[in-house]
C-alpha atoms as a PDB file:
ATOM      1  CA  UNK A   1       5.903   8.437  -2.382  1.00  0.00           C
ATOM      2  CA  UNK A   2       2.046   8.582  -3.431  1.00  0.00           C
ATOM      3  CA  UNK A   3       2.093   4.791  -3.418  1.00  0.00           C
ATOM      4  CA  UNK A   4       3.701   4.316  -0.442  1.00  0.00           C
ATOM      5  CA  UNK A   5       1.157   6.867   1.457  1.00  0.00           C
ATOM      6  CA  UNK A   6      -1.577   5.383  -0.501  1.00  0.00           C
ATOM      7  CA  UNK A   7      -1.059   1.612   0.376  1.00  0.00           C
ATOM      8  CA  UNK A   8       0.507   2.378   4.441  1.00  0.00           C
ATOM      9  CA  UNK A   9      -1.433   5.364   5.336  1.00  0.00           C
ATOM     10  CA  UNK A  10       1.464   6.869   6.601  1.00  0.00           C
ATOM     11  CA  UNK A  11       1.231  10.309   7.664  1.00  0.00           C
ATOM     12  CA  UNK A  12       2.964  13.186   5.825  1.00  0.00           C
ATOM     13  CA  UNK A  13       5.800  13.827   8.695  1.00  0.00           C
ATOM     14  CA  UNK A  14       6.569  10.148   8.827  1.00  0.00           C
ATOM     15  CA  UNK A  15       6.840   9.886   4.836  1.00  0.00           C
ATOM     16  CA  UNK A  16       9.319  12.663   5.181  1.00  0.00           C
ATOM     17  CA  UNK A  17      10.861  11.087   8.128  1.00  0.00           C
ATOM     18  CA  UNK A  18      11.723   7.266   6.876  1.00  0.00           C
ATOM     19  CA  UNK A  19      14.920   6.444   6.339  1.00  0.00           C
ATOM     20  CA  UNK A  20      16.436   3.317   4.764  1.00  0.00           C
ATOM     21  CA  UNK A  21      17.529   1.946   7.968  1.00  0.00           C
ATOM     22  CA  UNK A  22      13.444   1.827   8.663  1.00  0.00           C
ATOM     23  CA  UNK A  23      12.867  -0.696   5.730  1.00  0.00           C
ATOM     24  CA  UNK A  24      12.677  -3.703   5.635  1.00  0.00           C
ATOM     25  CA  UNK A  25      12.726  -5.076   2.108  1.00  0.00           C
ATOM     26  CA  UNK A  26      12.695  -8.523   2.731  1.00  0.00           C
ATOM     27  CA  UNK A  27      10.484  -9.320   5.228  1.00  0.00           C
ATOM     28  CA  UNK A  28       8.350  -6.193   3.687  1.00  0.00           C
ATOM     29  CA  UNK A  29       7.813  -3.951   6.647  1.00  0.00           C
ATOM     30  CA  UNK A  30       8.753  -0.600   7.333  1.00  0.00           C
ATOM     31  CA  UNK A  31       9.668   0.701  10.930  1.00  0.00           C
ATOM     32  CA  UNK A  32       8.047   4.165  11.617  1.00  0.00           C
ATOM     33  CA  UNK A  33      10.747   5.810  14.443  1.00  0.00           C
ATOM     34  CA  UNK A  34      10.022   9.374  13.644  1.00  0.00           C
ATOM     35  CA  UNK A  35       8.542  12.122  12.326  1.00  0.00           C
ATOM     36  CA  UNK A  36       9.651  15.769  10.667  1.00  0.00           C
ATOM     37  CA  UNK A  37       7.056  18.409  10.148  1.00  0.00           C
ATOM     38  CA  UNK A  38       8.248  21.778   9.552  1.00  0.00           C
ATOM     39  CA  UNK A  39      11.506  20.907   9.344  1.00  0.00           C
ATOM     40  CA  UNK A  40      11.613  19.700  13.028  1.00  0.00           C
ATOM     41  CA  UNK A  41      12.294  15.641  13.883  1.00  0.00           C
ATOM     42  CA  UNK A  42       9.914  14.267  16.782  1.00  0.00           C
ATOM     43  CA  UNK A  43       8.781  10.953  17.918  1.00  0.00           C
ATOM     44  CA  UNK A  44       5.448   9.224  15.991  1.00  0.00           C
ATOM     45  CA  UNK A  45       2.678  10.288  16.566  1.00  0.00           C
ATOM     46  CA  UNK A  46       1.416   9.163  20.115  1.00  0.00           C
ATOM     47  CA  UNK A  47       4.655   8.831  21.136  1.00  0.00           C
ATOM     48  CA  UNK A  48       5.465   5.575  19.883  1.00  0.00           C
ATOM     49  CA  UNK A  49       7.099   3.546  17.387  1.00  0.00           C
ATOM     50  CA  UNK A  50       5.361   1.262  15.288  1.00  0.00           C
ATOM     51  CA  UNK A  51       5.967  -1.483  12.645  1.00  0.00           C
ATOM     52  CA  UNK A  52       3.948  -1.432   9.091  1.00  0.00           C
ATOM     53  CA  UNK A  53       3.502  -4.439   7.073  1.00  0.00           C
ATOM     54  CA  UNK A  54       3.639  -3.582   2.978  1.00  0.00           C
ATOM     55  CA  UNK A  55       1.888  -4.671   0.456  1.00  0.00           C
ATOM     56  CA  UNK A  56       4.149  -6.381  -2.542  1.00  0.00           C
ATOM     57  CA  UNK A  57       3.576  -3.883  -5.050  1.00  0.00           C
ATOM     58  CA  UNK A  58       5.291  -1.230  -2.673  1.00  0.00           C
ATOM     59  CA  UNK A  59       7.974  -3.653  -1.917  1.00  0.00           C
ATOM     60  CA  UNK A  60       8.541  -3.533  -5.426  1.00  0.00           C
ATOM     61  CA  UNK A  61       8.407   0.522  -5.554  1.00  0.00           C
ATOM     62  CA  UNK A  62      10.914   0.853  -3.078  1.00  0.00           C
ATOM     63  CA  UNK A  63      13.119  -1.612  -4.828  1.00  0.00           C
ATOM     64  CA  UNK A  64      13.405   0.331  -7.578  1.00  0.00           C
ATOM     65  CA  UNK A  65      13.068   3.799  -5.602  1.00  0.00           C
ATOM     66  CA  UNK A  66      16.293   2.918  -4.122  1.00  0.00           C
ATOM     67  CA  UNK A  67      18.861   5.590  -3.901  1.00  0.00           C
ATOM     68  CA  UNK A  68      22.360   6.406  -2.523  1.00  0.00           C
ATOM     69  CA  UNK A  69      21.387   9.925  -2.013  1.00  0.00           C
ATOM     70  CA  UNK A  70      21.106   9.665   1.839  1.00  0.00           C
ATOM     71  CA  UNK A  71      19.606   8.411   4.945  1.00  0.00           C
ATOM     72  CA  UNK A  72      16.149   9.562   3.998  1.00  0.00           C
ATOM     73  CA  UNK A  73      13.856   7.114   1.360  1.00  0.00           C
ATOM     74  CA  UNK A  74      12.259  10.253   0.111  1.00  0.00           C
ATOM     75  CA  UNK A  75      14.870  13.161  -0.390  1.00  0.00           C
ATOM     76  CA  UNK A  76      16.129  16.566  -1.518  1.00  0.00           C
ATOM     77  CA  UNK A  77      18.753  15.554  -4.623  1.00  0.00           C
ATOM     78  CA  UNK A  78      21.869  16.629  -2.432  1.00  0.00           C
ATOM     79  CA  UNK A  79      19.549  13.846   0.419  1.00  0.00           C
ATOM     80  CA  UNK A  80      18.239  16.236   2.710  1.00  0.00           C
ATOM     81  CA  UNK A  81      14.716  15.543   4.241  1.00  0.00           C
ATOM     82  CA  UNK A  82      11.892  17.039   1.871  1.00  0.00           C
ATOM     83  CA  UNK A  83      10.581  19.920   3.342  1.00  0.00           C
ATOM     84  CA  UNK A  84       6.801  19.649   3.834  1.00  0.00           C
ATOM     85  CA  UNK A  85       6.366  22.571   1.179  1.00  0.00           C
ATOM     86  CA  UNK A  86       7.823  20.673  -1.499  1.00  0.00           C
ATOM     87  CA  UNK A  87       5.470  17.912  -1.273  1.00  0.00           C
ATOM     88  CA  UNK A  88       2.142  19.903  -2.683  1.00  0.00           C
ATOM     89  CA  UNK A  89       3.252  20.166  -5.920  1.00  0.00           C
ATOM     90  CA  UNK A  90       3.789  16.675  -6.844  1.00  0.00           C
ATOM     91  CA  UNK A  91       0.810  15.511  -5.141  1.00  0.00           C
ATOM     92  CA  UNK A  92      -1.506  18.269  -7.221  1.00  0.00           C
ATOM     93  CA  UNK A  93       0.260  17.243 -10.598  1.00  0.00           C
ATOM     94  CA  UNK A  94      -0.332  13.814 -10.216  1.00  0.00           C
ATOM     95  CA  UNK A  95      -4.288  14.445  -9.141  1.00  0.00           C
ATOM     96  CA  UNK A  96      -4.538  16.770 -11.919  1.00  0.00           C
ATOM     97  CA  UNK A  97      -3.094  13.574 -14.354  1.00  0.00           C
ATOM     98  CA  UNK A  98      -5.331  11.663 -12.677  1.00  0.00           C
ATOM     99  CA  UNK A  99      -8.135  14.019 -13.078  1.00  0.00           C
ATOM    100  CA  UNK A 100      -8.912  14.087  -9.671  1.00  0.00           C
ATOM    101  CA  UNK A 101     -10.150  16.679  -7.831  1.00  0.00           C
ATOM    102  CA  UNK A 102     -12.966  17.646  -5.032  1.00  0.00           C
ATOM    103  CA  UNK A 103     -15.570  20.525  -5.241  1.00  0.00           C
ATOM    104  CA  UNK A 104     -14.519  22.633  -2.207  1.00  0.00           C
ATOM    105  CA  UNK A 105     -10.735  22.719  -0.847  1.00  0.00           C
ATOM    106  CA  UNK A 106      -7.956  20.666  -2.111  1.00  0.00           C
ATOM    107  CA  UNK A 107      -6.930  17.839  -1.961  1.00  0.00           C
ATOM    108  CA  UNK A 108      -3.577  17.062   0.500  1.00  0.00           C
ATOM    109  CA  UNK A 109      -1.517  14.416   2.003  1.00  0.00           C
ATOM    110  CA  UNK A 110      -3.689  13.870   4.462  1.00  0.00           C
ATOM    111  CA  UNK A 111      -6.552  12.343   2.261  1.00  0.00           C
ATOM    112  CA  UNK A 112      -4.737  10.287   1.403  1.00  0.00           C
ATOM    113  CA  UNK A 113      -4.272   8.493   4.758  1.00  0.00           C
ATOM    114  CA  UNK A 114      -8.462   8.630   4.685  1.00  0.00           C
ATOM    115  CA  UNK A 115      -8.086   6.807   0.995  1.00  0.00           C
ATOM    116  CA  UNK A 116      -6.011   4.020   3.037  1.00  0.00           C
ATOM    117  CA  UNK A 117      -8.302   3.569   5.755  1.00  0.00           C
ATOM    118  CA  UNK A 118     -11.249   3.891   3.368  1.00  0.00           C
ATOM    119  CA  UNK A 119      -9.997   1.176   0.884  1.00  0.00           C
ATOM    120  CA  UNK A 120      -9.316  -1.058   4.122  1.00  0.00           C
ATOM    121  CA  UNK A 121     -12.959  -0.872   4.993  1.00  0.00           C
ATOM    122  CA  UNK A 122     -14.168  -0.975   1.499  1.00  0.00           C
ATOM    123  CA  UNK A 123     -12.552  -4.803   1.318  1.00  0.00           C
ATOM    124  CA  UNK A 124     -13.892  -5.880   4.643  1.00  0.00           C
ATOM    125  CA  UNK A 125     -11.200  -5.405   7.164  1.00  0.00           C
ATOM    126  CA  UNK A 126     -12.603  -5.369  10.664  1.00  0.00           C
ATOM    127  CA  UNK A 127     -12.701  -1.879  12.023  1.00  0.00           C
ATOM    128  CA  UNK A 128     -10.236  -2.653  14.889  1.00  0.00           C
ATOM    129  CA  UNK A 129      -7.447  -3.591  12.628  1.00  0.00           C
ATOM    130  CA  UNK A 130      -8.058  -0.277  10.631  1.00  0.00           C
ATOM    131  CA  UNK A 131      -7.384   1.406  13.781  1.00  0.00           C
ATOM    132  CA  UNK A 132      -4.283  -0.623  14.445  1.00  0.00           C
ATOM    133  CA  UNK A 133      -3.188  -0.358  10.902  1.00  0.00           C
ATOM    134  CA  UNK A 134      -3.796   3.509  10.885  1.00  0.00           C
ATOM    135  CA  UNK A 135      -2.165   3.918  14.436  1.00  0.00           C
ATOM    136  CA  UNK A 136      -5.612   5.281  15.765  1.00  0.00           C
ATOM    137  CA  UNK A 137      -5.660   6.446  19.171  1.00  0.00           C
ATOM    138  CA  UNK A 138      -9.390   5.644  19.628  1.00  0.00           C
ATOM    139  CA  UNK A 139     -12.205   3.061  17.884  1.00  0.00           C
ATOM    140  CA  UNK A 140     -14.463   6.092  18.032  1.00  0.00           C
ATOM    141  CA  UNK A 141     -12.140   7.345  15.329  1.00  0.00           C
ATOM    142  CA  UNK A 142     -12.186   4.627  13.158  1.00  0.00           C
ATOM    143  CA  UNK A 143     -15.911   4.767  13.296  1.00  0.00           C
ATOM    144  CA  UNK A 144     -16.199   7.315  10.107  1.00  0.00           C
ATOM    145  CA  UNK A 145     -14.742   4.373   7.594  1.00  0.00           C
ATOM    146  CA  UNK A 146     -17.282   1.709   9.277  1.00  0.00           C
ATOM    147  CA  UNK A 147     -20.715   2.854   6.895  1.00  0.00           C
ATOM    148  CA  UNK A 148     -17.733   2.171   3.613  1.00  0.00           C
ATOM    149  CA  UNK A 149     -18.223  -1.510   4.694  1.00  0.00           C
ATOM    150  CA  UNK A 150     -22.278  -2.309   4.803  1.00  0.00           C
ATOM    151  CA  UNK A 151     -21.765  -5.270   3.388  1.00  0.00           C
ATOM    152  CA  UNK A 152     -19.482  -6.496   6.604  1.00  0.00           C
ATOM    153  CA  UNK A 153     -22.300  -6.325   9.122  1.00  0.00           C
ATOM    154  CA  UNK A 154     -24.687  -8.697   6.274  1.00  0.00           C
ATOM    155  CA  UNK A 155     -21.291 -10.903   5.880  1.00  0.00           C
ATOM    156  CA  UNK A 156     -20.831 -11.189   9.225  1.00  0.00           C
ATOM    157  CA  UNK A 157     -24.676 -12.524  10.070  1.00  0.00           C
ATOM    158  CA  UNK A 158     -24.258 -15.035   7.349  1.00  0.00           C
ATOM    159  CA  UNK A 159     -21.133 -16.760   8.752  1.00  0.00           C
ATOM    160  CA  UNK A 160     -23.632 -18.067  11.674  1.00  0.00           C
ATOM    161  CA  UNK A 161     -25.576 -20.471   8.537  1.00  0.00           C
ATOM    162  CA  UNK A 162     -21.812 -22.189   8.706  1.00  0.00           C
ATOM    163  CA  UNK A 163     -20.554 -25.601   9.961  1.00  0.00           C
ATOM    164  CA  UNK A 164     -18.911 -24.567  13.293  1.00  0.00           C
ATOM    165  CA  UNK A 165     -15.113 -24.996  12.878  1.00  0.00           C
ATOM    166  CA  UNK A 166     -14.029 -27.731  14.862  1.00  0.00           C
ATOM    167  CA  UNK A 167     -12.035 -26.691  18.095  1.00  0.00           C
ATOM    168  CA  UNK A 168      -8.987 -29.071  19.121  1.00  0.00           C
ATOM    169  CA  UNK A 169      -9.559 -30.447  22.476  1.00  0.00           C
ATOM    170  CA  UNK A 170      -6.656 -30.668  25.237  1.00  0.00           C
ATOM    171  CA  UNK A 171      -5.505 -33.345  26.124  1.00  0.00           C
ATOM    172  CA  UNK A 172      -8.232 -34.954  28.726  1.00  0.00           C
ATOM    173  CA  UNK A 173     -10.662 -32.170  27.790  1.00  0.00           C
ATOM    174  CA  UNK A 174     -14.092 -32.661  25.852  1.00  0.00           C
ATOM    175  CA  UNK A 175     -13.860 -29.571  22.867  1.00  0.00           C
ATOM    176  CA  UNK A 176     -17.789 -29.452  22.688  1.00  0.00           C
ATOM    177  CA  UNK A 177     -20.264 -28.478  25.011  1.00  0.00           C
ATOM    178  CA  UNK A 178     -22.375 -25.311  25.118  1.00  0.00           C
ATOM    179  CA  UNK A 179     -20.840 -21.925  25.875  1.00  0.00           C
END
């Protein structure tokens, strides 16, 4: 479940939420089409459903996650939804393995959808398709990963010192001219 929040940025309710029938193995994507926090199922966030494309290595984790417990991808043993209580512990035990840890407050689920968006910016990703990718309601709220990515603004002014890629022209139109 860390992995799967760590490389999607899903958010807590929708981790507990997923079901098989969501997942996609093959064409690795994932179908977010609900939610449960507090024991209560709801729509997504904002209302709406949304797709998420996964990364191989969590293909591969959900491979071999794959149970016959129930409906649910991340489950009680007798495949009941995890109530959102039950979710601390393993999250501290594996940040205490990993000796992580943060001066002031802990550390919760939720961080780790900032890690996601974070590592996204941290490898370049343009700030839009963060906010896509994080189901973001605004770009203003994407804004706090854009100083992670310095280097994309420098990047980005260097691309104009490259050979223009050449357009293909319709048929009986000229592809050059100023714009």
């Amino acid at each position: 479940m860390l992995l799967v929040a760590l490389k999607t940025g899903l958010r807590q309710g929708e981790l507990i939420g997923l079901q098989w029938s969501d997942v996609d193995l093959q064409r690795g994507k994932l179908h977010v089409r609900r939610t449960i926090w507090r024991g209560v199922t709801g729509s997504p966030k904002g209302g709406r459903e949304r797709t998420v494309d996964l990364p191989a290595s969590v293909v591969d984790a959900l491979k071999g996650h794959r149970h016959l417990r129930g409906p649910y991808v991340f489950c009680q043993p007798d495949g009941q939804p995890l109530p959102d209580g039950l979710m601390k512990l393993p999250l501290q035990r594996a940040l205490r393995a990993a000796d992580i840890s943060r001066e002031q407050g802990r550390i919760g689920w939720h961080d780790l959808r900032h890690t996601y968006g974070s590592h996204l910016a941290m490898r370049g990703v343009p700030l839009k398709v963060i906010q896509e990718l994080m189901d973001l309601a605004t770009i203003e709220m994407t804004m706090r990963y854009a100083h992670l990515a310095p280097e994309a603004r420098e990047s980005a002014v260097q691309q104009l010192d490259r050979p223009v890629p050449q357009l293909h022209a319709a048929p009986g139109r000229d592809a050059g001219g100023a714009h």
